[in-house]
C-alpha atoms as a PDB file:
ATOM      1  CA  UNK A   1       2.640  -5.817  -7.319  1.00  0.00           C
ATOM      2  CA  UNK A   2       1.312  -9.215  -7.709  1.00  0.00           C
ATOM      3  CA  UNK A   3       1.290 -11.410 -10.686  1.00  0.00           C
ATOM      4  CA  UNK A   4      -2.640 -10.727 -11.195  1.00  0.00           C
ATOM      5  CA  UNK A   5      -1.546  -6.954 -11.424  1.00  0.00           C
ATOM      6  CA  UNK A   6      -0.075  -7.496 -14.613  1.00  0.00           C
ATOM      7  CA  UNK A   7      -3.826  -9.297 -16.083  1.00  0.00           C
ATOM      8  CA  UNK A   8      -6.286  -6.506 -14.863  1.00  0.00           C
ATOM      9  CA  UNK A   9      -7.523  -4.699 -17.877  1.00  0.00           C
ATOM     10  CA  UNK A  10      -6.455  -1.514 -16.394  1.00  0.00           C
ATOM     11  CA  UNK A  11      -2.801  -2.585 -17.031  1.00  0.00           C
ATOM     12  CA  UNK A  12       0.183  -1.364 -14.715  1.00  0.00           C
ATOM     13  CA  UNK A  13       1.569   1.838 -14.279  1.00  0.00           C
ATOM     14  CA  UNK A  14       4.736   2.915 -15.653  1.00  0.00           C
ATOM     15  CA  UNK A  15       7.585   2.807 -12.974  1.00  0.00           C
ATOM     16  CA  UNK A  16      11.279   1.858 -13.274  1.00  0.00           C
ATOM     17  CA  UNK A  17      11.559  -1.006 -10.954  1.00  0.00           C
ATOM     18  CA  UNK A  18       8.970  -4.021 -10.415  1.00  0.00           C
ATOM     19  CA  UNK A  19       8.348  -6.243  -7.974  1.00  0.00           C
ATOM     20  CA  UNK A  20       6.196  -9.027  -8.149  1.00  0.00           C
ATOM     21  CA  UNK A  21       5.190 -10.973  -4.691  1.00  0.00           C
ATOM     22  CA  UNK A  22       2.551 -13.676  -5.313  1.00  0.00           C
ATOM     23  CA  UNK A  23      -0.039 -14.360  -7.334  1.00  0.00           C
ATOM     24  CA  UNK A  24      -3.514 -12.435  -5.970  1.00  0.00           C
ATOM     25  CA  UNK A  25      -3.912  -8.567  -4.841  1.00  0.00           C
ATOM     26  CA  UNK A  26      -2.566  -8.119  -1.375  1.00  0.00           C
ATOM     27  CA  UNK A  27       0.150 -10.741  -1.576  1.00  0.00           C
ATOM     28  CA  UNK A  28       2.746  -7.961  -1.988  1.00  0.00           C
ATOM     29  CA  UNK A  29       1.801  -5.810   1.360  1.00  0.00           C
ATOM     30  CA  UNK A  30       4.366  -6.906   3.554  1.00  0.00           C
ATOM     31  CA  UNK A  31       7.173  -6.457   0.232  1.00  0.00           C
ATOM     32  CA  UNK A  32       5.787  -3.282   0.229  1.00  0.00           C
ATOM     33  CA  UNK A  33       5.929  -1.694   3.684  1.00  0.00           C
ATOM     34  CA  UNK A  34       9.329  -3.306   3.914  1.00  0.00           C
ATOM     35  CA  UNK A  35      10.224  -1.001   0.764  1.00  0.00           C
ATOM     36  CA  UNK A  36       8.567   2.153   1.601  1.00  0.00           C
ATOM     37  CA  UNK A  37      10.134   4.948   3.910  1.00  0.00           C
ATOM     38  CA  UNK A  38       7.011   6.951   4.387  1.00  0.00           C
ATOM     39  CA  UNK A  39       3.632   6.160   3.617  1.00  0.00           C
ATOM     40  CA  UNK A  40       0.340   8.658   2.800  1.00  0.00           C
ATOM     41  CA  UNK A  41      -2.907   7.164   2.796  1.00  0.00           C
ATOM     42  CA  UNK A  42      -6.670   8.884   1.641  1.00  0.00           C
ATOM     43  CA  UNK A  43      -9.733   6.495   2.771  1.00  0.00           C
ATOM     44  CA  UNK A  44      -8.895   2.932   1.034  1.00  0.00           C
ATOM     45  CA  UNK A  45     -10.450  -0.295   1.958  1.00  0.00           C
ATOM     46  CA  UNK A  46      -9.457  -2.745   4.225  1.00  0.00           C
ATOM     47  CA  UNK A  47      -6.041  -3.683   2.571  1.00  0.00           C
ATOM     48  CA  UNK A  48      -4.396  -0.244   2.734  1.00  0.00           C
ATOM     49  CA  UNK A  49      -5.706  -0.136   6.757  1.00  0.00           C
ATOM     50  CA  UNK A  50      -3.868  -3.630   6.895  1.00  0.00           C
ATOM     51  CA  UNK A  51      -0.876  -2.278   4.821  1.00  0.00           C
ATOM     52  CA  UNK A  52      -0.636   0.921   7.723  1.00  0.00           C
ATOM     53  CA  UNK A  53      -0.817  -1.499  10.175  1.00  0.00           C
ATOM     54  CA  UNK A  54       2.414  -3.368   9.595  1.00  0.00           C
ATOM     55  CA  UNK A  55       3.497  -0.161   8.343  1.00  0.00           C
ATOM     56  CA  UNK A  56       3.240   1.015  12.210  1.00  0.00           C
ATOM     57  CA  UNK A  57       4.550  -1.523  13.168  1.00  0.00           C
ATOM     58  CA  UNK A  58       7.618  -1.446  11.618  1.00  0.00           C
ATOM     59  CA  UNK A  59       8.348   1.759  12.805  1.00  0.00           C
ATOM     60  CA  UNK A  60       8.654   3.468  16.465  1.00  0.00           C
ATOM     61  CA  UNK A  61       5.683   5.500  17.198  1.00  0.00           C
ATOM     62  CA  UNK A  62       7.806   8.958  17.527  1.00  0.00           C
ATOM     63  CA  UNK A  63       8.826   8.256  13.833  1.00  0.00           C
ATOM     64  CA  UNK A  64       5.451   8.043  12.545  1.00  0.00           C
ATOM     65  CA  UNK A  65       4.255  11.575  12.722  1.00  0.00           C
ATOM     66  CA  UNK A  66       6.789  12.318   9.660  1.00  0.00           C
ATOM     67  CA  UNK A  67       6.636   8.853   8.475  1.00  0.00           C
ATOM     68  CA  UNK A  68       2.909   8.358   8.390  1.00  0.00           C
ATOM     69  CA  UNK A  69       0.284  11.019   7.217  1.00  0.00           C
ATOM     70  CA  UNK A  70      -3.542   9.059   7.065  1.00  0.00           C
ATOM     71  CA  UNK A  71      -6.870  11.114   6.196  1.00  0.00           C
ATOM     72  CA  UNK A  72     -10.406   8.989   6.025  1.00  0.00           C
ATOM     73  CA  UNK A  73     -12.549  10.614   3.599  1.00  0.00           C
ATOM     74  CA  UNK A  74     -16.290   9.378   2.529  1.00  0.00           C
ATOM     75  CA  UNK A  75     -17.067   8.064  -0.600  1.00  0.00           C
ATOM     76  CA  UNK A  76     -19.800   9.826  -2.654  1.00  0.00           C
ATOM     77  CA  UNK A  77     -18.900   8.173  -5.944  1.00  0.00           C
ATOM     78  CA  UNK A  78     -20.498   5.150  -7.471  1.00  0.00           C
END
């Protein structure tokens, strides 16, 4: 999470550890793959593609097919 997390009206989600990395969205990615042992991701914009990428990166290829699960989806929503 970044420090602007914590000022979006939305607010933060409960969780029992923080970590803040930086001061704008995006900041935290590379925190964040570092932390993470598996990651899932459904559509998303350009910063969870970026986030996968270093995520594949960190990790040998024959890992990733229990490591890494991605689906693209469309958006029909506003």
């Amino acid at each position: 999470m970044t420090s602007q997390a914590l000022r979006v009206r939305a607010g933060v989600f409960a969780c029992d550890k923080k970590i803040i990395v930086g001061e704008r969205f995006g900041d935290e990615s590379e925190a964040f793959v570092a932390y993470i042992d598996g990651m899932i991701r459904i559509g998303g914009g350009p910063q969870s593609r970026r986030e996968v990428e270093l995520f594949k990166a960190l990790h040998p290829a024959p890992e990733l097919s229990r490591r890494l699960l991605e689906e693209e989806v469309d958006w029909y929503g506003k």
